[in-house]
Structure formats: C-alpha cells, structure tokens
C-alpha atoms as a PDB file:
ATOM      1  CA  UNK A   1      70.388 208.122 189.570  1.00  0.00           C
ATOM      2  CA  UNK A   2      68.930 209.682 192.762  1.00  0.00           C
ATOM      3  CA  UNK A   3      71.004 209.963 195.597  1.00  0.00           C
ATOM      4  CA  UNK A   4      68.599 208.461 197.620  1.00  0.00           C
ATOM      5  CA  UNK A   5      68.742 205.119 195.834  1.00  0.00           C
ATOM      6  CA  UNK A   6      72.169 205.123 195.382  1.00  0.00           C
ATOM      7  CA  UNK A   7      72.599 203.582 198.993  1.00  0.00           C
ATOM      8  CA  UNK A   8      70.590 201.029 198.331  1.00  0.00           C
ATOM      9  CA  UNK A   9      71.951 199.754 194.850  1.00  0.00           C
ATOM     10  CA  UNK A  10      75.215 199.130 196.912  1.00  0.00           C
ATOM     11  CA  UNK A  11      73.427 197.013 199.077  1.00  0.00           C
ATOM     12  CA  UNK A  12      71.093 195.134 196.752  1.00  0.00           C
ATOM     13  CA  UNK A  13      74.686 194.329 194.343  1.00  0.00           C
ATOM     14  CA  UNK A  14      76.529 193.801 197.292  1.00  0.00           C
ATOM     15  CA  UNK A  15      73.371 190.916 198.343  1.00  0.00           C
ATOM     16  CA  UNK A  16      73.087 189.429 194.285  1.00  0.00           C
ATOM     17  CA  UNK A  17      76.901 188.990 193.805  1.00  0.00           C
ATOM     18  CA  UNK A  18      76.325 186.636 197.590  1.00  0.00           C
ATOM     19  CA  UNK A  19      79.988 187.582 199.070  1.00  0.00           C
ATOM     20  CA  UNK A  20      80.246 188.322 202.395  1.00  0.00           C
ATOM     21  CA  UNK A  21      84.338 188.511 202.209  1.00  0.00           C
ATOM     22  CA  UNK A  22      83.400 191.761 199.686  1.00  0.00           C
ATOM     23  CA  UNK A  23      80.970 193.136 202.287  1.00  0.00           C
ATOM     24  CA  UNK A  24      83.771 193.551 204.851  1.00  0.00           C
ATOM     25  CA  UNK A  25      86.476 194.533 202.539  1.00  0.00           C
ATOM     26  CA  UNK A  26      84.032 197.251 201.527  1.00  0.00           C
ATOM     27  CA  UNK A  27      83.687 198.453 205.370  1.00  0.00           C
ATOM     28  CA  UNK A  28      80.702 200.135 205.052  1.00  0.00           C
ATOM     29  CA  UNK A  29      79.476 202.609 207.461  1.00  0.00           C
ATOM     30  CA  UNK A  30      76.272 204.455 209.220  1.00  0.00           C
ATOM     31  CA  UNK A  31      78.378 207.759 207.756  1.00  0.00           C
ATOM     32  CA  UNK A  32      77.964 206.603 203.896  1.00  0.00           C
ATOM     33  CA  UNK A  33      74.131 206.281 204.094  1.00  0.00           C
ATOM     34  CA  UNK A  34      71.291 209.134 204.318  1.00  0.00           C
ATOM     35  CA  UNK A  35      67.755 208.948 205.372  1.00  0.00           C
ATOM     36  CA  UNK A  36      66.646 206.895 207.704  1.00  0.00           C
ATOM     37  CA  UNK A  37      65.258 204.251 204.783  1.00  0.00           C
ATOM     38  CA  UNK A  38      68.888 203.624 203.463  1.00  0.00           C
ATOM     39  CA  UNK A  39      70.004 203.268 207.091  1.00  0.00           C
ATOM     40  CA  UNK A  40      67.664 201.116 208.535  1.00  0.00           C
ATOM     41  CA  UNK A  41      68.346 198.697 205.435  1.00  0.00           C
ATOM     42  CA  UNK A  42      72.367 198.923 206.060  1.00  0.00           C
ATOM     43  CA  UNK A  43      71.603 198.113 209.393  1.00  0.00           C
ATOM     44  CA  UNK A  44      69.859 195.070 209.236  1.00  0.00           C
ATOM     45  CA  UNK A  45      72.083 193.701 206.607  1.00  0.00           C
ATOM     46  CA  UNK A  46      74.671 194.493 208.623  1.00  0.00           C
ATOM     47  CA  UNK A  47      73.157 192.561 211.559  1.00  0.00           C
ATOM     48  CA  UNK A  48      72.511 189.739 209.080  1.00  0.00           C
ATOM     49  CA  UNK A  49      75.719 189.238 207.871  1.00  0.00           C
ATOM     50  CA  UNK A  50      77.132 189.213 211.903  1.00  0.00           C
ATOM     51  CA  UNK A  51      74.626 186.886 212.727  1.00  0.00           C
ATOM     52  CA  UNK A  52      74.929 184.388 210.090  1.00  0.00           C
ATOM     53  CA  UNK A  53      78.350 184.985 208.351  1.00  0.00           C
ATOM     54  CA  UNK A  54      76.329 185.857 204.810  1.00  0.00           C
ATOM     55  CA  UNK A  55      74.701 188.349 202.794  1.00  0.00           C
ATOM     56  CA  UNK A  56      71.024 187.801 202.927  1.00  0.00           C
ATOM     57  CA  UNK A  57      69.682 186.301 199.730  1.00  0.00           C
ATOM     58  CA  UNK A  58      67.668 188.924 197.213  1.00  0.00           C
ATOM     59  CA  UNK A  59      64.208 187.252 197.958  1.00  0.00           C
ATOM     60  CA  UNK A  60      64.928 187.757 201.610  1.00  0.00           C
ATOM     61  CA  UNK A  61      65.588 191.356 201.290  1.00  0.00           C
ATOM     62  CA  UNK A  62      62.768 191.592 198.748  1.00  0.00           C
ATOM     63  CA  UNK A  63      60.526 190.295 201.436  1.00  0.00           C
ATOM     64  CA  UNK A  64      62.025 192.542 204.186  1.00  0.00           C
ATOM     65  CA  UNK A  65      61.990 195.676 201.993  1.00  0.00           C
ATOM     66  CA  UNK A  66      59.787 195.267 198.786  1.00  0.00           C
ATOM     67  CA  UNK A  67      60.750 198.993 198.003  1.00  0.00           C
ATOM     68  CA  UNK A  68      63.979 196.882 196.259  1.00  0.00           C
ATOM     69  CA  UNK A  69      62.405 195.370 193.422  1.00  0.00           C
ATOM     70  CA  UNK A  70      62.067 198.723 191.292  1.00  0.00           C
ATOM     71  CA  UNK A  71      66.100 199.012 191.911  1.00  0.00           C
ATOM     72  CA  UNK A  72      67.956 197.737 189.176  1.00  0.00           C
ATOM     73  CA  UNK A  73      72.071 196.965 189.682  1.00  0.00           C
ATOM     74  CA  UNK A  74      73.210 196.032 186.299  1.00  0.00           C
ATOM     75  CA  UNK A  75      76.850 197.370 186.818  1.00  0.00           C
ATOM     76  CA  UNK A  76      79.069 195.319 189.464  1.00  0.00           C
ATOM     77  CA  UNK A  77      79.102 196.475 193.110  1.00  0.00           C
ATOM     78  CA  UNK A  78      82.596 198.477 192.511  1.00  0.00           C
ATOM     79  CA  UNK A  79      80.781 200.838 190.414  1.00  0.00           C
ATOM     80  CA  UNK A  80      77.865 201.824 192.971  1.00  0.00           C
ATOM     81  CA  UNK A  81      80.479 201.996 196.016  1.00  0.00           C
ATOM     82  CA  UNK A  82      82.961 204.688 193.530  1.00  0.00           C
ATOM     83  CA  UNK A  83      79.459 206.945 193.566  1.00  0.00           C
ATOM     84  CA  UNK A  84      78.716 206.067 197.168  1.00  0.00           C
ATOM     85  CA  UNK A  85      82.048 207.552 198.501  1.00  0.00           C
ATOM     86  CA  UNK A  86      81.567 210.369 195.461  1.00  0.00           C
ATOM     87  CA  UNK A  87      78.518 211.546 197.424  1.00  0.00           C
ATOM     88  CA  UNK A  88      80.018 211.105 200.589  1.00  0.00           C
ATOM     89  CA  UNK A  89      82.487 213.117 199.893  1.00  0.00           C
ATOM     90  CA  UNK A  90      80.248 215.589 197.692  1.00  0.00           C
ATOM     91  CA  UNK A  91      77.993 215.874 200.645  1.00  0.00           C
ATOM     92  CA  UNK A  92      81.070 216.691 203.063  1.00  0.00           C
ATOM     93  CA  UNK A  93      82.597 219.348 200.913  1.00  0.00           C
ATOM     94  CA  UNK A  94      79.255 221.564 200.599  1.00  0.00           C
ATOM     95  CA  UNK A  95      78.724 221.236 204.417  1.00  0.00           C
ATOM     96  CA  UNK A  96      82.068 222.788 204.809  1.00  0.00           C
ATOM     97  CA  UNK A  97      81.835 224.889 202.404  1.00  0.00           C
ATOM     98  CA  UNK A  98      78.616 226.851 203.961  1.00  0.00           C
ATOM     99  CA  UNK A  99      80.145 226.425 207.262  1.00  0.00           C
ATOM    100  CA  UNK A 100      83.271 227.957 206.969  1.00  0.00           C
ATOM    101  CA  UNK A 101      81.730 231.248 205.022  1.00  0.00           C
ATOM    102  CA  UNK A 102      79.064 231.148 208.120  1.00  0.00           C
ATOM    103  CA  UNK A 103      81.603 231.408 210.129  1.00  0.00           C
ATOM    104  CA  UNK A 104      83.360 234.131 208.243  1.00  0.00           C
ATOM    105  CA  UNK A 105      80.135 236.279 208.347  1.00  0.00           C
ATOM    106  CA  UNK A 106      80.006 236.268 211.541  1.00  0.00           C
ATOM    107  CA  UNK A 107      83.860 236.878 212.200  1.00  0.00           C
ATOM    108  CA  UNK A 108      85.867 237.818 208.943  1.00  0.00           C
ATOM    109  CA  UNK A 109      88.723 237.437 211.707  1.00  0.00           C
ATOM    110  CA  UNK A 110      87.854 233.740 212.432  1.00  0.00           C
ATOM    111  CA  UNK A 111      89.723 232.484 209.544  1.00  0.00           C
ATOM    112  CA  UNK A 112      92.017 229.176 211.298  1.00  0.00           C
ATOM    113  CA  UNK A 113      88.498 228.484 212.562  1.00  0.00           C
ATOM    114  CA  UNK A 114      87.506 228.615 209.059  1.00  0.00           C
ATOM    115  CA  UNK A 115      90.670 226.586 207.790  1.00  0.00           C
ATOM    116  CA  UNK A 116      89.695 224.111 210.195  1.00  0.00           C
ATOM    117  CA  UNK A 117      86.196 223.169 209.550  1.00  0.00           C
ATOM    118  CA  UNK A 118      87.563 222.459 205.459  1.00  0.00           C
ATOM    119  CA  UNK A 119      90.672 220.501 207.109  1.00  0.00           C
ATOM    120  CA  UNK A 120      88.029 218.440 209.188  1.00  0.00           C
ATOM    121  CA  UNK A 121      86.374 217.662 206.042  1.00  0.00           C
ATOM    122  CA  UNK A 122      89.167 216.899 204.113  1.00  0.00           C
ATOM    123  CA  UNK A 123      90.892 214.669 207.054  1.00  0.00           C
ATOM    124  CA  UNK A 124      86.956 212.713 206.857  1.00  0.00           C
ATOM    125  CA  UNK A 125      87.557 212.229 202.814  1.00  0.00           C
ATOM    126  CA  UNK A 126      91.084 211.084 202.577  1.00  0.00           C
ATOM    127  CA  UNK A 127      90.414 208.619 205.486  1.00  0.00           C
ATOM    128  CA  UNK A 128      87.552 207.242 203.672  1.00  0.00           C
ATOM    129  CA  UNK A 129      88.872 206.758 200.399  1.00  0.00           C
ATOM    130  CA  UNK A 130      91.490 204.976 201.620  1.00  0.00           C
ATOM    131  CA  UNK A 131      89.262 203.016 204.105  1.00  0.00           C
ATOM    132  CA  UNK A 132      90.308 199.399 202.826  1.00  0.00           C
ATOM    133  CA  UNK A 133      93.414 199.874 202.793  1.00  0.00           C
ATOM    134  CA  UNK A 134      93.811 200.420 206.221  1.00  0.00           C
ATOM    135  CA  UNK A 135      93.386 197.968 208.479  1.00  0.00           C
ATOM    136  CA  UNK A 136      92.749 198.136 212.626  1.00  0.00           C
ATOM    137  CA  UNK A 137      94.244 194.872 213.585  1.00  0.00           C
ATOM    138  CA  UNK A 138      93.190 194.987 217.374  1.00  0.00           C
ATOM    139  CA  UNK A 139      89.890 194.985 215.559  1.00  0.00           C
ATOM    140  CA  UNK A 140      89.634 193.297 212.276  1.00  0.00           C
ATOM    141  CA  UNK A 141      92.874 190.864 212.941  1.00  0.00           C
ATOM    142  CA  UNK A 142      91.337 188.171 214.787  1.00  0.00           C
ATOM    143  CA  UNK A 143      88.636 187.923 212.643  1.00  0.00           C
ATOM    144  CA  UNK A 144      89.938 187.761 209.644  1.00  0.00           C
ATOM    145  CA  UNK A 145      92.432 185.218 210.675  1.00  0.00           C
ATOM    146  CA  UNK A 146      89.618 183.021 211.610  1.00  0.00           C
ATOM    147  CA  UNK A 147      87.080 183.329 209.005  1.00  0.00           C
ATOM    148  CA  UNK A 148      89.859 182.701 206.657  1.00  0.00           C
ATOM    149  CA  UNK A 149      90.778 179.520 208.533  1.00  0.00           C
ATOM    150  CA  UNK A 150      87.251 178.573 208.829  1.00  0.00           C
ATOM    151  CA  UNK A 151      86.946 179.789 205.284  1.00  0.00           C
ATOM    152  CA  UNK A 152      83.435 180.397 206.142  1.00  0.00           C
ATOM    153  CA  UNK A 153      82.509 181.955 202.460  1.00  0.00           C
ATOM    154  CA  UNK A 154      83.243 179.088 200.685  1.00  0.00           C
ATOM    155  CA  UNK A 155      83.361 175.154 201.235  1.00  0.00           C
ATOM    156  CA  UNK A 156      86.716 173.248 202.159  1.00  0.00           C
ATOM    157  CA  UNK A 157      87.901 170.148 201.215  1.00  0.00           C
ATOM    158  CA  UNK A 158      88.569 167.879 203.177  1.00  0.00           C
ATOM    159  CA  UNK A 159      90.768 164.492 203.003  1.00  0.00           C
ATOM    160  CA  UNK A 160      90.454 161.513 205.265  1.00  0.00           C
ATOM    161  CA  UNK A 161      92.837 159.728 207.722  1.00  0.00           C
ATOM    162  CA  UNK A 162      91.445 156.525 206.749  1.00  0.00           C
ATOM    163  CA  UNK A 163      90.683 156.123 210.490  1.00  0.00           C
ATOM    164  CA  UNK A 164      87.004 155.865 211.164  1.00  0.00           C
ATOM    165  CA  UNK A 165      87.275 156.945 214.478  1.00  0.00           C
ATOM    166  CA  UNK A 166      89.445 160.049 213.505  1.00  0.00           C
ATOM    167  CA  UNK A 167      87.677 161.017 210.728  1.00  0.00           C
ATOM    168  CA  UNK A 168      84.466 160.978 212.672  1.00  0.00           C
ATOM    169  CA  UNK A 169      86.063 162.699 215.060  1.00  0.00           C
ATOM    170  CA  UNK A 170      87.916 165.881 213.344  1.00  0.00           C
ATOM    171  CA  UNK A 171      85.726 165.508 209.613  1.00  0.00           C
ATOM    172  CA  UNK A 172      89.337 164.948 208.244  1.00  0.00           C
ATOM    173  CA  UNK A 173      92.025 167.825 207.672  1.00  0.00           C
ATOM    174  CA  UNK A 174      91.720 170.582 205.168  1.00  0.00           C
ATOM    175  CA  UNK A 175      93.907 173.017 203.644  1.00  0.00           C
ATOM    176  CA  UNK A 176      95.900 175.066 206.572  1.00  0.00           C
ATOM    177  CA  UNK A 177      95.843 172.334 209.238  1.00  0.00           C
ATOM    178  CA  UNK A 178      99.089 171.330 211.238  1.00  0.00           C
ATOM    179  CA  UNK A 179      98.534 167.408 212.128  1.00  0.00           C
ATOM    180  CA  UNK A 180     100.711 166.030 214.857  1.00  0.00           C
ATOM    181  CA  UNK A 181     100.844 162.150 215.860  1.00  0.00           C
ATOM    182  CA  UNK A 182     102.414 162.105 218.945  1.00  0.00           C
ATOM    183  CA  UNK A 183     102.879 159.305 221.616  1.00  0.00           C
ATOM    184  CA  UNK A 184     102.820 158.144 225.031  1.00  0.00           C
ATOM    185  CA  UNK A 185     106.899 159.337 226.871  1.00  0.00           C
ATOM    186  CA  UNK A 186     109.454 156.449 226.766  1.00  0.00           C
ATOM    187  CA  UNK A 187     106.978 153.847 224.246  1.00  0.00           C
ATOM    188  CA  UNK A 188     109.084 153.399 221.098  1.00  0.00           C
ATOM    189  CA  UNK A 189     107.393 156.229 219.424  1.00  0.00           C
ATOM    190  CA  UNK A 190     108.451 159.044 217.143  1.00  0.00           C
ATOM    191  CA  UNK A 191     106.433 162.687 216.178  1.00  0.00           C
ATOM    192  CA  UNK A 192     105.066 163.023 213.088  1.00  0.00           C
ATOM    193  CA  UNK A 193     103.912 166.482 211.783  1.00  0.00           C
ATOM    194  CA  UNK A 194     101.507 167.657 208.883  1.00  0.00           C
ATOM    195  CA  UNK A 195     100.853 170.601 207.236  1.00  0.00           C
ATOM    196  CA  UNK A 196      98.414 170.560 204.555  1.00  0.00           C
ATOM    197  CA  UNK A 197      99.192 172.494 201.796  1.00  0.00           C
ATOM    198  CA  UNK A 198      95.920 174.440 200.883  1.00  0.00           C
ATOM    199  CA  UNK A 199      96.863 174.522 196.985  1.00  0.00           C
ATOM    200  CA  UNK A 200      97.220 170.564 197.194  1.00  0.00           C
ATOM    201  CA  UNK A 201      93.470 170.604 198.035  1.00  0.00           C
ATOM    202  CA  UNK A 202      92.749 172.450 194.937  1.00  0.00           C
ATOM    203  CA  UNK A 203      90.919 175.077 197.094  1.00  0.00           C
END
C-alpha cells in the first residue's frame, strides 16, 4: 500500500461506512495527511461534513475526485486510521532522527538540543495516539452535547401530545426532552413535568 494512498483510503472508508459521529471521534488533522492531493481531499470533506452535518456520499466524492475509484477499502475504517497514525508517527521519528545527528555534526556539544528535537517528536506521537481520548471541552463540549440532543446522525422518534396544535407546534417530544405544563399564578392549576426516557423510544 503506498503511502500516498493511504490518506485517502481513510477518507473514502470513513465516506462508505456514512458516519459522521466516527469522523469526529477520529479527529483527523491537516498533520496526518501528505501532499497536497490527500490534503486538499481532507479538506473539503472536512468542510462538507461542517456544512451539512454528513459525510459526503461515495458518488459525490467520485465526482469531486475521480482519482477514488481505483482505491479499494475492503478492511473497516479502524484498520486504515492504525496505518495512518503508523506513518505519522514513522514519518516523525526519521525527521528527528536526521535532525538531531545534523545537529550533532555541527556541535557534538549540542546534545540537550539534540535530546530535544527526539522529545518534540515523541511529545507529537504520544499526543496523537491518544488523540480521542482526550477531549477539549471549551471546544468539542458544546457540540457534542448538541448534536447528541439533536441526534443529527440518526432519526428520532417522536411521540405525540395528542394536541393538534402542540404537536404542530413542537413535532411531538423525543427521547431526552423535559416537558413542563405549567399554568397561569393563583388559577387552580398544578406543574406537571416530563422526561422522556430515550430507551422507552426504542432509539
């Protein structure tokens, strides 16, 4: 497998198995891709998937780039992103490697410089392998709490009030809602509360 396909067999399995949710818990980067081909196709799925909450479908990316239909994915997605970070971290190691003996050349006295550039490499390799496992929250919080309210990767269901008006209204009330009937101060009234239980849904 050439290394210069192998960035875009992640994307084309990412794109056939459809899931968006596996796109962002992959957190790809500009740093994982070479060439300018494999990073001008990460970057427009990219934008894709931030524009429309979805992978782009294969004839889509077909059309876009037709270079894609002579790469076959058989294996799933997992297996092409294990060899993606393999490289990445292949690639990062050699570049250290020849830069900390350049730098002893020049100065076999330069050697914390020289520890240095391999720790810099090393720091870049630990922090991607354990990439999605780490989560910013400042960043990634907020949306992940509301794409997995929306639920935007897969359909809800809903259940009706049996109130036209409502239902027309709100579409109905879905796993994860909190429904509260309140009433004008001082009538007679009483709060009621909801919570819809997503597993009652059978979501």
């Amino acid at each position: 497998m050439s290394n210069f396909q192998l960035g875009l067999k992640v994307i084309r399995r990412l794109c056939e198995e459809k899931s968006a949710l596996h796109w962002h818990k992959a957190k790809l980067s500009d740093q994982l891709f070479n060439g300018d081909y494999e990073m001008a196709v990460f970057g427009w799925v990219h934008h894709h998937v931030t524009a429309y909450k979805a992978l782009p479908a294969i004839e889509t990316l077909l059309q876009k780039f037709p270079e894609f239909k002579d790469i076959p994915t058989p294996e799933p997605a997992k297996y092409y992103l294990d060899l993606l970070d393999n490289r990445y971290a292949y690639n990062l190691i050699d570049k250290a490697n020849i830069a900390s003996q350049t730098t002893l050349k020049e100065n076999p006295k330069a050697v914390k410089k020289a520890k240095e550039i391999l720790q810099e490499a090393v720091n870049r390799i630990t922090q991607q392998e354990h990439r999605t496992r780490i989560l910013d929250l400042g960043k990634e919080g907020p949306k992940m709490i509301m794409e997995e309210y929306h639920n935007v990767h897969e359909k809800k269901v809903a259940i009706d009030f049996g109130w036209p008006t409502l239902d027309n209204m709100c579409g109905g009330a879905v796993g994860g809602d909190v429904i509260s009937f309140v009433g004008r101060p001082a009538s007679g009234h009483f709060v009621v509360t909801l919570r819809i239980n997503t597993a009652s849904l059978d979501i």
